[in-house]
N, C-alpha and C. Protein backbone atom coordinates (compact mmCIF):
# COMPACT_ATOMS: atom_id res chain seq x y z
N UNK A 1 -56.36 50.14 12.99
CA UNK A 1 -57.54 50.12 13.86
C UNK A 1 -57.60 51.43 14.64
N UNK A 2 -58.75 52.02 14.73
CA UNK A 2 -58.88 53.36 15.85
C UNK A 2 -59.03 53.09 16.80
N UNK A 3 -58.54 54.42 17.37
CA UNK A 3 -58.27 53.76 19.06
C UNK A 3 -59.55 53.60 19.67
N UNK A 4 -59.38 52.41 20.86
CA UNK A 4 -60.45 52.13 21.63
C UNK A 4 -60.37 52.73 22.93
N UNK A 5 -61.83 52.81 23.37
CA UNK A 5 -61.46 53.59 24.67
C UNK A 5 -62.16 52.35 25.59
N UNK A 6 -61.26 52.23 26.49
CA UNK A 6 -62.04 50.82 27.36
C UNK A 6 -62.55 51.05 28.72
N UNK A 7 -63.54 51.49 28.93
CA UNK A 7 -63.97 52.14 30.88
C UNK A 7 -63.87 50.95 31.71
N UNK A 8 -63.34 50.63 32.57
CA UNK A 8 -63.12 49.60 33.82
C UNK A 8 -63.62 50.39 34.96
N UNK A 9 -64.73 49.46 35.33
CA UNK A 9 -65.41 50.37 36.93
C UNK A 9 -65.02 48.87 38.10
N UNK A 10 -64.63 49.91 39.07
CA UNK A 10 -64.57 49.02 40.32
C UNK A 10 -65.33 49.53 41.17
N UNK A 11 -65.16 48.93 42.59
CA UNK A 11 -66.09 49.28 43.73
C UNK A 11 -65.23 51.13 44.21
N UNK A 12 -63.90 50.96 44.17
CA UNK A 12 -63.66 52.68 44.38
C UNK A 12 -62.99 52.92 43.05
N UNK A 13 -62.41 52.16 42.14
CA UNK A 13 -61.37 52.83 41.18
C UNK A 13 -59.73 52.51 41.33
N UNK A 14 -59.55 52.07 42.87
CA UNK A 14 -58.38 52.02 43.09
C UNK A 14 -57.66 50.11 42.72
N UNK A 15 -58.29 49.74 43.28
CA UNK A 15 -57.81 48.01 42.83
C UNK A 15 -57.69 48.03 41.19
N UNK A 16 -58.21 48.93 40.00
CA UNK A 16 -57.68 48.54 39.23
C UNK A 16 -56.82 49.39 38.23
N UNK A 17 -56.23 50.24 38.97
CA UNK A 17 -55.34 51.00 38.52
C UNK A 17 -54.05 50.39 38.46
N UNK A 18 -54.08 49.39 39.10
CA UNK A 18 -53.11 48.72 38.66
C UNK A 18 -53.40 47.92 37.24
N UNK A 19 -54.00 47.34 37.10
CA UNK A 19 -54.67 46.53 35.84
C UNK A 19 -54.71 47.62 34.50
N UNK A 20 -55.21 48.57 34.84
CA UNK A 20 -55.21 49.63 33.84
C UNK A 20 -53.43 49.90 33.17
N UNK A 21 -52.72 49.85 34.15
CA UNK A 21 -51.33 50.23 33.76
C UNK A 21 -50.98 48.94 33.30
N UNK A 22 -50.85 47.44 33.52
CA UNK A 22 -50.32 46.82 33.24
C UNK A 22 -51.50 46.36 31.43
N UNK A 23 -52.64 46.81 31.02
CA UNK A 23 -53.52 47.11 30.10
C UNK A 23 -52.76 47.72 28.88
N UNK A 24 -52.09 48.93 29.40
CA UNK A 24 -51.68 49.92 28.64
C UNK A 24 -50.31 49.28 28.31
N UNK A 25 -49.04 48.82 29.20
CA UNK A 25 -48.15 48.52 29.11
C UNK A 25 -48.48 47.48 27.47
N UNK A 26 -49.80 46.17 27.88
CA UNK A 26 -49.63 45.14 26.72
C UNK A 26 -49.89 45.44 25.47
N UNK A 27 -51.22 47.06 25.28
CA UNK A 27 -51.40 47.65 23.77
C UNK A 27 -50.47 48.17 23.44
N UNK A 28 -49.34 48.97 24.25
CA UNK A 28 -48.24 49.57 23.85
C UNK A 28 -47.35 48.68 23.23
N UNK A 29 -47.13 47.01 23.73
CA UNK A 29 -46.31 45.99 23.23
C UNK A 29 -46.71 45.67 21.97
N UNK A 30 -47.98 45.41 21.68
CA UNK A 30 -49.08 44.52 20.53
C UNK A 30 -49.21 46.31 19.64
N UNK A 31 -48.48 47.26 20.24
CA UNK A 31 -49.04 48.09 18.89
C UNK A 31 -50.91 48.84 18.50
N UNK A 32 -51.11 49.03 19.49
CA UNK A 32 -52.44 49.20 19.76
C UNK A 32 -52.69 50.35 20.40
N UNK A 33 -53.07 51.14 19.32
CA UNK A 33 -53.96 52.19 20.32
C UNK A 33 -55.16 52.48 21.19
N UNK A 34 -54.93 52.40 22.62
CA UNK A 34 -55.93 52.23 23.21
C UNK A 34 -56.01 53.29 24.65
N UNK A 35 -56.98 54.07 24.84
CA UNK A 35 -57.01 54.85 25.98
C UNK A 35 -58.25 54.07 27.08
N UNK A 36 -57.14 53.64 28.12
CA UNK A 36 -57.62 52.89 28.93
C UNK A 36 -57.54 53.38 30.66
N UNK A 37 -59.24 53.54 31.11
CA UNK A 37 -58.78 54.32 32.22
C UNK A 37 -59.88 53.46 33.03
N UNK A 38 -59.55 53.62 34.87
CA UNK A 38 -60.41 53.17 35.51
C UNK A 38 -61.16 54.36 36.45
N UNK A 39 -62.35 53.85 36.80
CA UNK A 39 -63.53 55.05 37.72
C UNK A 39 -63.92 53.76 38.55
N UNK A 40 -64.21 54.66 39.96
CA UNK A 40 -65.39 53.98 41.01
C UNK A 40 -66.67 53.89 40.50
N UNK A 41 -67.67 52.77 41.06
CA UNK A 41 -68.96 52.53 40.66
C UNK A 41 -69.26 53.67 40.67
N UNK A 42 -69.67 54.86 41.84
CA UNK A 42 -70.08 55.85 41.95
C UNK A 42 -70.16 56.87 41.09
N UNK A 43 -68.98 56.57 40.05
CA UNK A 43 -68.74 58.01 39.35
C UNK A 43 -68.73 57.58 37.68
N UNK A 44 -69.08 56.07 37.72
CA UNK A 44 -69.20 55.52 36.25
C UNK A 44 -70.20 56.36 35.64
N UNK A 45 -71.22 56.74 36.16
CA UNK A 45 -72.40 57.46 35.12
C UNK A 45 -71.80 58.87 34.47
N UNK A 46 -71.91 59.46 35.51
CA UNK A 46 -70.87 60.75 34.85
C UNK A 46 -69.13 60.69 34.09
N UNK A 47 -68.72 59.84 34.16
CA UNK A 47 -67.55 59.32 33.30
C UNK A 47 -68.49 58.94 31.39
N UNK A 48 -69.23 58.45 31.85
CA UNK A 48 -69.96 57.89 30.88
C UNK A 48 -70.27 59.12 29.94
N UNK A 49 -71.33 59.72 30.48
CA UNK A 49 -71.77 61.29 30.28
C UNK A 49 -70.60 62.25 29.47
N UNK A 50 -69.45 61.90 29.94
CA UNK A 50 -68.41 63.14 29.70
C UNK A 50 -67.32 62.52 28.86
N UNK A 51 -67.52 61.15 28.70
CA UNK A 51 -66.20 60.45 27.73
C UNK A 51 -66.85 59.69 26.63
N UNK A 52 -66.24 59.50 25.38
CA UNK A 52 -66.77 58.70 24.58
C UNK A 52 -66.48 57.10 25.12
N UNK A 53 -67.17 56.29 25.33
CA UNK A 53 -66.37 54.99 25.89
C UNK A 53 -66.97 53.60 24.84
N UNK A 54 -65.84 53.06 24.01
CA UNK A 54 -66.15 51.90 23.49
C UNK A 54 -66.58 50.40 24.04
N UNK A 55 -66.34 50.45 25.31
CA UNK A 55 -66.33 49.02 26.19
C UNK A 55 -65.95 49.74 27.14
N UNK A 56 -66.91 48.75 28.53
CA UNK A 56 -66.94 49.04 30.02
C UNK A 56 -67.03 47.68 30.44
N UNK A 57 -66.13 48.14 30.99
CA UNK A 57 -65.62 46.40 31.66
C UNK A 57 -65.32 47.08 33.11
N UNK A 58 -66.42 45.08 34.29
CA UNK A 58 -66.40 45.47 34.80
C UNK A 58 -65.76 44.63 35.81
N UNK A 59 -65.22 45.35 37.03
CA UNK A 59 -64.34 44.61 38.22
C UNK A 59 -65.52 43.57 38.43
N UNK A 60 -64.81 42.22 39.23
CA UNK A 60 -65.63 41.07 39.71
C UNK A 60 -66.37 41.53 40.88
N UNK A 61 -65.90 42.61 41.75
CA UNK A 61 -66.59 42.74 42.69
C UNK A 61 -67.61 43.71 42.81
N UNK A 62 -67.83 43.61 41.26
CA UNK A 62 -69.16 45.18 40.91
C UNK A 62 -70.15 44.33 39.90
N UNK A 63 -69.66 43.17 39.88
CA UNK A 63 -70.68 42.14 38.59
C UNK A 63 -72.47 42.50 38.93
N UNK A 64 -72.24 42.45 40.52
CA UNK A 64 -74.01 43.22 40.52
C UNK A 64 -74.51 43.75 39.54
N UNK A 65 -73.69 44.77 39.58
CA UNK A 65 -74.29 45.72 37.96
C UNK A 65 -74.04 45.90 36.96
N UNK A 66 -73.90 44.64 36.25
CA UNK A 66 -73.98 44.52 34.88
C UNK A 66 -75.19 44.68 34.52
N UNK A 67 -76.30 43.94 34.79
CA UNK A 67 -77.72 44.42 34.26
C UNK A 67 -77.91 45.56 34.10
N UNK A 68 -77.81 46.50 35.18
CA UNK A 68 -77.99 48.25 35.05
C UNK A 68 -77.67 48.67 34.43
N UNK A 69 -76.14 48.33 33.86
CA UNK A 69 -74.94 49.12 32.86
C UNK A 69 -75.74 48.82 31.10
N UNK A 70 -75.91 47.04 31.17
CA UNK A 70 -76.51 46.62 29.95
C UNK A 70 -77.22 47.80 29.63
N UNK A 71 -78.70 47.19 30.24
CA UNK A 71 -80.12 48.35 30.05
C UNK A 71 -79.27 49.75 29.59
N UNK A 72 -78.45 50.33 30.45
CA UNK A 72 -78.31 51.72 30.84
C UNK A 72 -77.34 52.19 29.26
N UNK A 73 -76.66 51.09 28.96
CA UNK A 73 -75.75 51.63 27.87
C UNK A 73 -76.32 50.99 26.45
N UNK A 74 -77.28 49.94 25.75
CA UNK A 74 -77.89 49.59 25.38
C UNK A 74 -78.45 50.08 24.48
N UNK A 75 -79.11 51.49 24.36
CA UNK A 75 -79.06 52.45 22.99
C UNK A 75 -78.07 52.70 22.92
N UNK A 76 -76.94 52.85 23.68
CA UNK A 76 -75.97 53.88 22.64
C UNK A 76 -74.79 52.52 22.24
N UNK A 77 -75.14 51.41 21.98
CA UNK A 77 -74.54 50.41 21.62
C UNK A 77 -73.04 49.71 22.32
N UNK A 78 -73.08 50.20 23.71
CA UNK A 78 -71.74 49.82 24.56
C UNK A 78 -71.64 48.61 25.14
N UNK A 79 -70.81 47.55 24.50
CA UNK A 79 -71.17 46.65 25.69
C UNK A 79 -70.24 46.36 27.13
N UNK A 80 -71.26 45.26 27.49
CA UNK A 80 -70.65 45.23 28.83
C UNK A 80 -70.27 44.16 29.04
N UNK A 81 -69.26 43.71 29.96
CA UNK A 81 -68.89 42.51 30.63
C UNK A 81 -67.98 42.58 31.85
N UNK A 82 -68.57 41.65 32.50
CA UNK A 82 -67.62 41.43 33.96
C UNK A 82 -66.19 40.66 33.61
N UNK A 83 -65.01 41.68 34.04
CA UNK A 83 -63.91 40.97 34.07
C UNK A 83 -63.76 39.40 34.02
N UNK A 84 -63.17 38.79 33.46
CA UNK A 84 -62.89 37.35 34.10
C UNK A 84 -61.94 37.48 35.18
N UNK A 85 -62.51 36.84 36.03
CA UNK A 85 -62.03 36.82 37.49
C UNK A 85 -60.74 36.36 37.44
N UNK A 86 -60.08 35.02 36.68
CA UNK A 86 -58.74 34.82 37.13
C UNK A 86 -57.77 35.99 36.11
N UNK A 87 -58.34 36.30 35.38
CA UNK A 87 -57.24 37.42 34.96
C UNK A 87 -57.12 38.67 35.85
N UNK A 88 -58.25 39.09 36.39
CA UNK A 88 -58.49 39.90 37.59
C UNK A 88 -57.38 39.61 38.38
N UNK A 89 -57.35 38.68 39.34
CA UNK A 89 -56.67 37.97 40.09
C UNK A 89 -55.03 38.00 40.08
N UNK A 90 -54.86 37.68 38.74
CA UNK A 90 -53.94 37.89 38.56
C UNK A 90 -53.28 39.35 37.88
N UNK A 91 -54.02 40.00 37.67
CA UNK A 91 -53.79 41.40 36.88
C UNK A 91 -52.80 41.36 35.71
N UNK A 92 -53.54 40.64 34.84
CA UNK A 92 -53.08 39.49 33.25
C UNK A 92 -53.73 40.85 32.67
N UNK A 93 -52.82 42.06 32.26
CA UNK A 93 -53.04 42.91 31.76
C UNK A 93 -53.40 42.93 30.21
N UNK A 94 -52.69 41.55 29.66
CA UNK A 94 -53.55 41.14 27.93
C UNK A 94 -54.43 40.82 27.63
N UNK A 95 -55.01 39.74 28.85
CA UNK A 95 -55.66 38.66 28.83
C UNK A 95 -57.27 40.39 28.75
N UNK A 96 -57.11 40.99 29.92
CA UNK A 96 -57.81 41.83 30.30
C UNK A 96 -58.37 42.70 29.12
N UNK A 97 -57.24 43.09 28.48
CA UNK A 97 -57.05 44.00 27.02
C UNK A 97 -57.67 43.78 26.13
N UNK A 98 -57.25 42.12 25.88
CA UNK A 98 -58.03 41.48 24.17
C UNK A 98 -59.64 41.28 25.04
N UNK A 99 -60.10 40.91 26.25
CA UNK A 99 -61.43 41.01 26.37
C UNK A 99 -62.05 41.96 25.92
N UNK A 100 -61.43 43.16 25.86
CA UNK A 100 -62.07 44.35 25.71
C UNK A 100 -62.38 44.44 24.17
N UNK A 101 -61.05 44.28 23.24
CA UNK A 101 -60.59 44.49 21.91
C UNK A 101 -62.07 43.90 21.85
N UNK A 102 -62.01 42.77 22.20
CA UNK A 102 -62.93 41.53 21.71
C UNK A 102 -64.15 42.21 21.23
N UNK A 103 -65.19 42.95 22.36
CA UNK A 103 -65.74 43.22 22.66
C UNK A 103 -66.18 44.40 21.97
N UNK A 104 -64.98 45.22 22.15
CA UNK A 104 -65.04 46.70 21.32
C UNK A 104 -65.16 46.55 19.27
N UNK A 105 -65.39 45.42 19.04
CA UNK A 105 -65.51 45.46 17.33
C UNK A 105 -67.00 45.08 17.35
């Protein structure tokens, strides 16, 4: 499989940098290449702009804008989804991962 690139936006970037590492830790276990990074709402557009991104997944406390992201990423075929909250919660770095995988085929 080629690698996936998975964008995670939060309200600054920082709450899920943890999630991102424990993300990377579970593709590294399962054998998976995956470049997985997180950005603040603020700076998702230009992340967007400047990275190829297979899936954007998003923190629970940014679900507001999923509609925007839909519409906004929608020609160029990206989808979107709001974290599930109890993996959030718990920062279930697989659970988080295969959403994406899921998502990204």
């Amino acid at each position: 499989m080629a690698e996936k690139t998975i964008m995670l936006v939060c309200a600054a970037g920082m709450s899920t940098s943890l999630l991102v590492s424990r993300m990377q830790k579970a593709a590294e276990a399962d054998g998976i290449e995956a470049n997985i990074f997180a950005t603040g709402a603020s700076d998702a557009d230009n992340k967007l702009e400047s990275t190829d991104v297979d899936v954007l997944l998003l923190g629970p406390q940014v679900r507001f804008m999923e509609g925007q992201f839909k519409t906004k990423l929608a020609d160029k075929g990206i989808p979107v989804e709001v974290i599930d909250m109890k993996a959030y919660g718990m920062m279930d770095g697989e659970t988080v991962l295969q959403q994406g995988l899921n998502l990204a085929k």
